[in-house]
Protein backbone atom coordinates (compact mmCIF):
# COMPACT_ATOMS: atom_id res chain seq x y z
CA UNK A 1 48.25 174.81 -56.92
CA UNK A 2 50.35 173.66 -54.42
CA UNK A 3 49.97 170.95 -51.74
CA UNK A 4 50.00 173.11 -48.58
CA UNK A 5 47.46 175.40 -50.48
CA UNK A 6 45.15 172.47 -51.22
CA UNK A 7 45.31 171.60 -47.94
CA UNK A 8 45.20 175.17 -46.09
CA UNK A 9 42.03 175.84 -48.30
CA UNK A 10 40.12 172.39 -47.23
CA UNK A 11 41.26 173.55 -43.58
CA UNK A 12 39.47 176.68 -43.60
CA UNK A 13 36.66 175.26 -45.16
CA UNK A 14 36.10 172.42 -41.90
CA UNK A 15 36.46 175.49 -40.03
CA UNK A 16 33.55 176.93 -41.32
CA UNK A 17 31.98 173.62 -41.49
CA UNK A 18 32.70 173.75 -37.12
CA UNK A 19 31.47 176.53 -36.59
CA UNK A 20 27.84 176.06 -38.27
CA UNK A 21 27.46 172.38 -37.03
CA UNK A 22 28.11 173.65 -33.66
CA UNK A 23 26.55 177.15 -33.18
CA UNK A 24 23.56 176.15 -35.48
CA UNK A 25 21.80 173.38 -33.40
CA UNK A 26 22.19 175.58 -29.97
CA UNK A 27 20.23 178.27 -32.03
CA UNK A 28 16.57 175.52 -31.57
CA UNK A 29 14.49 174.70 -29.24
CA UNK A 30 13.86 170.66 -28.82
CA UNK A 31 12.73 168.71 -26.52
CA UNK A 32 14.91 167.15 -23.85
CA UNK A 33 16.50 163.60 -24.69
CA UNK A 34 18.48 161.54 -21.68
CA UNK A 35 21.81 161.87 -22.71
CA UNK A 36 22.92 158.09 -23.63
CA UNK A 37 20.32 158.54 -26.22
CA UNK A 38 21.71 161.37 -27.37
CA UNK A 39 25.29 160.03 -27.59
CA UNK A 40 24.28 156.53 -29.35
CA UNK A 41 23.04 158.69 -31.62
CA UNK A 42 25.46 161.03 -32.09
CA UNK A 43 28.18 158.28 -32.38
CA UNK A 44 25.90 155.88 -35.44
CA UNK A 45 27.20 157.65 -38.06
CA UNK A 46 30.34 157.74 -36.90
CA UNK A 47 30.39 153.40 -36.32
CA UNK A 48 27.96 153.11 -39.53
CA UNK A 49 31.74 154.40 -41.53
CA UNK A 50 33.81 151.99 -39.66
CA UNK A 51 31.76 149.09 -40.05
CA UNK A 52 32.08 149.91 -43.69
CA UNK A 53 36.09 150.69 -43.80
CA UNK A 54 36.12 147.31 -41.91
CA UNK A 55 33.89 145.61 -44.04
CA UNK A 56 35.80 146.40 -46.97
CA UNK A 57 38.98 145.25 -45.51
CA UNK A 58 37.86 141.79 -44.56
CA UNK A 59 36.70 141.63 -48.42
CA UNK A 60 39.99 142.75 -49.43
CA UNK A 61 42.01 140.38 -47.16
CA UNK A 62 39.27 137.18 -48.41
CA UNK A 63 40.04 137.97 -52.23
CA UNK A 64 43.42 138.67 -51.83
CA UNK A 65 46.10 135.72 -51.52
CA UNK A 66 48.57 138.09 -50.74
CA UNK A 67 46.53 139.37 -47.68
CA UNK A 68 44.42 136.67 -46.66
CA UNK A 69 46.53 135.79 -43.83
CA UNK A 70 46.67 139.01 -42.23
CA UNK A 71 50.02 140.29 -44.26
CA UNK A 72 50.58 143.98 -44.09
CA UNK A 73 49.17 145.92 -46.82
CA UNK A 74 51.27 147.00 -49.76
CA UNK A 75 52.06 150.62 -48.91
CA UNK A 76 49.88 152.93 -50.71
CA UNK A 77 47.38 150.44 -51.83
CA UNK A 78 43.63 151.08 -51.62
CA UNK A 79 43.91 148.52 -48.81
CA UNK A 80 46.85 150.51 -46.84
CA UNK A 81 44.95 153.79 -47.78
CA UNK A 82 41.37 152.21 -46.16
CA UNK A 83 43.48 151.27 -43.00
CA UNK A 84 45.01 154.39 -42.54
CA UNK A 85 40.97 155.89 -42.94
CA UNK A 86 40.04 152.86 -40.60
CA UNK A 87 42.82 154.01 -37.89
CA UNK A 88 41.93 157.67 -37.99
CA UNK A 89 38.27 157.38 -37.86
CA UNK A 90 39.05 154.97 -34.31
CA UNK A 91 41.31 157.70 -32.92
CA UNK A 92 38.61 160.54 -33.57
CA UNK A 93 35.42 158.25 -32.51
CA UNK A 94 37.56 157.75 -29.17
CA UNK A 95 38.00 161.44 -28.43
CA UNK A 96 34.17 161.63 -29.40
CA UNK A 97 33.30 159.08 -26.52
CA UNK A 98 35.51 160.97 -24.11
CA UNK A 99 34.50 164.49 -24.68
CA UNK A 100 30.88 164.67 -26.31
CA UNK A 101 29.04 163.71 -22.83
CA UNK A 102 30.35 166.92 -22.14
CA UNK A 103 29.53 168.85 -24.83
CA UNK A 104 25.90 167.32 -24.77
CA UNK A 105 25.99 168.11 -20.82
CA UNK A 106 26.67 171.46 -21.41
CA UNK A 107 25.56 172.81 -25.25
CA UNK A 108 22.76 170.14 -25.32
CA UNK A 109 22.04 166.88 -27.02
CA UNK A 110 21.24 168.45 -30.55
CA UNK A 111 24.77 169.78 -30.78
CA UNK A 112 26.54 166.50 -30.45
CA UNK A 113 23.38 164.66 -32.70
CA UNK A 114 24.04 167.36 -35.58
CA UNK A 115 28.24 166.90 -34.89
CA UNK A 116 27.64 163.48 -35.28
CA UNK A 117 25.71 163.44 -38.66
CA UNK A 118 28.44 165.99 -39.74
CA UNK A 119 31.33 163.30 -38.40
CA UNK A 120 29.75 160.25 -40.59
CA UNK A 121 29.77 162.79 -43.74
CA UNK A 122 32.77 164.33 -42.94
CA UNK A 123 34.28 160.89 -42.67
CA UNK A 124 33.23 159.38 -45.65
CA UNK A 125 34.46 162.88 -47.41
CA UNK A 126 37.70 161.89 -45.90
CA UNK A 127 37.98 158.21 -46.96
CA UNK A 128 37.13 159.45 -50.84
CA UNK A 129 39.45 162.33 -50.30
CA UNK A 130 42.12 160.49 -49.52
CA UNK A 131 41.86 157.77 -51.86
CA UNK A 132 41.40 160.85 -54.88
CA UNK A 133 44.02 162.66 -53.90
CA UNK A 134 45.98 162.94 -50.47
CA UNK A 135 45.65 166.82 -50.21
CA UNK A 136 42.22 166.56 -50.72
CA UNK A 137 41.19 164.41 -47.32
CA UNK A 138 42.07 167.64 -45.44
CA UNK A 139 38.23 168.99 -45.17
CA UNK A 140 37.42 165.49 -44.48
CA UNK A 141 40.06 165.39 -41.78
CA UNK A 142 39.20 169.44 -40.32
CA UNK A 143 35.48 168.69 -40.62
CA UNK A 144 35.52 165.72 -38.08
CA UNK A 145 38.20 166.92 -35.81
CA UNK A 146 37.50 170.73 -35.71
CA UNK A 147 34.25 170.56 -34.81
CA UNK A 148 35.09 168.05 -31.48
CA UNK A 149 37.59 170.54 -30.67
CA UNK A 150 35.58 173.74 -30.99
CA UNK A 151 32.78 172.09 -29.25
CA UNK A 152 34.93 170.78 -26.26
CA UNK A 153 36.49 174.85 -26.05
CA UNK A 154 33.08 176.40 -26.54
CA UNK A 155 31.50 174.38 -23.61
CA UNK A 156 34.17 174.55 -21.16
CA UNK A 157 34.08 178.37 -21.46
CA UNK A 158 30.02 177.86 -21.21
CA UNK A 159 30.80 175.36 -17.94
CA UNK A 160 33.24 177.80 -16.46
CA UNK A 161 31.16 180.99 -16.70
């Protein structure tokens, strides 16, 4: 199968993925939480993966002589490949603290609690994804992006109406 076939088909599939993690948790009823609650929580998962992909690297870097002294990683090791996750998963937990307040404002808490779970799976999907085969990290990739964007649309139409 080709590449941009792998990758259209893991695509689509963290665009269903979006659409259930949002839409699904607007469908209950809970109890309200304050909303820095809500986004601490949200966000966990989210740090729980980088404090591993960092982690990892400092292990790397300690049994590595080549490394230990903050060299750049050989392209397309496992090292370069867990930096690359590491840099990705920064950029997207970024946009999260800018735009989930929002979200959480305006779809409620639960949305941004279940997007969160969905990010720290989604992420780790990603990482192992990317490490098996580059193609394959696209679901990962869709699955914590998408959802942040559809969100972000879906309540400023909510806000605006």
């Amino acid at each position: 199968m080709p590449k941009r076939m792998k990758i259209a088909i893991g695509m689509g599939f963290a665009l269903l993925w979006s659409i259930i993690i949002v839409w699904w948790p607007q469908t209950l009823s809970l109890p309200f939480m304050p909303l820095n609650t809500v986004i601490i929580m949200a966000v966990l998962p989210g740090g729980l993966v980088m404090l591993a992909l960092i982690g990892l690297l400092a292990q790397r870097r300690f049994f590595d002589d080549r490394i230990i002294d903050g060299q750049a990683f050989a392209p397309g090791s496992r090292a370069d490949i867990d930096q690359r996750v590491l840099t990705n998963t920064l950029e997207q937990l970024v946009l999260c603290f800018v735009l989930w307040p929002f979200v959480a404002l305006t779809l409620g808490g639960l949305v941004v609690q279940v997007m969160g779970i969905g990010f720290g799976v989604a992420r780790l999907l990603f990482w192992l994804g990317y490490h098996v085969s580059p193609p394959l990290r696209a679901f990962g990739f869709g699955a914590t992006f998408y959802p942040t964007v559809l969100a972000t649309l879906w309540a400023g139409l909510k806000w605006a109406t």
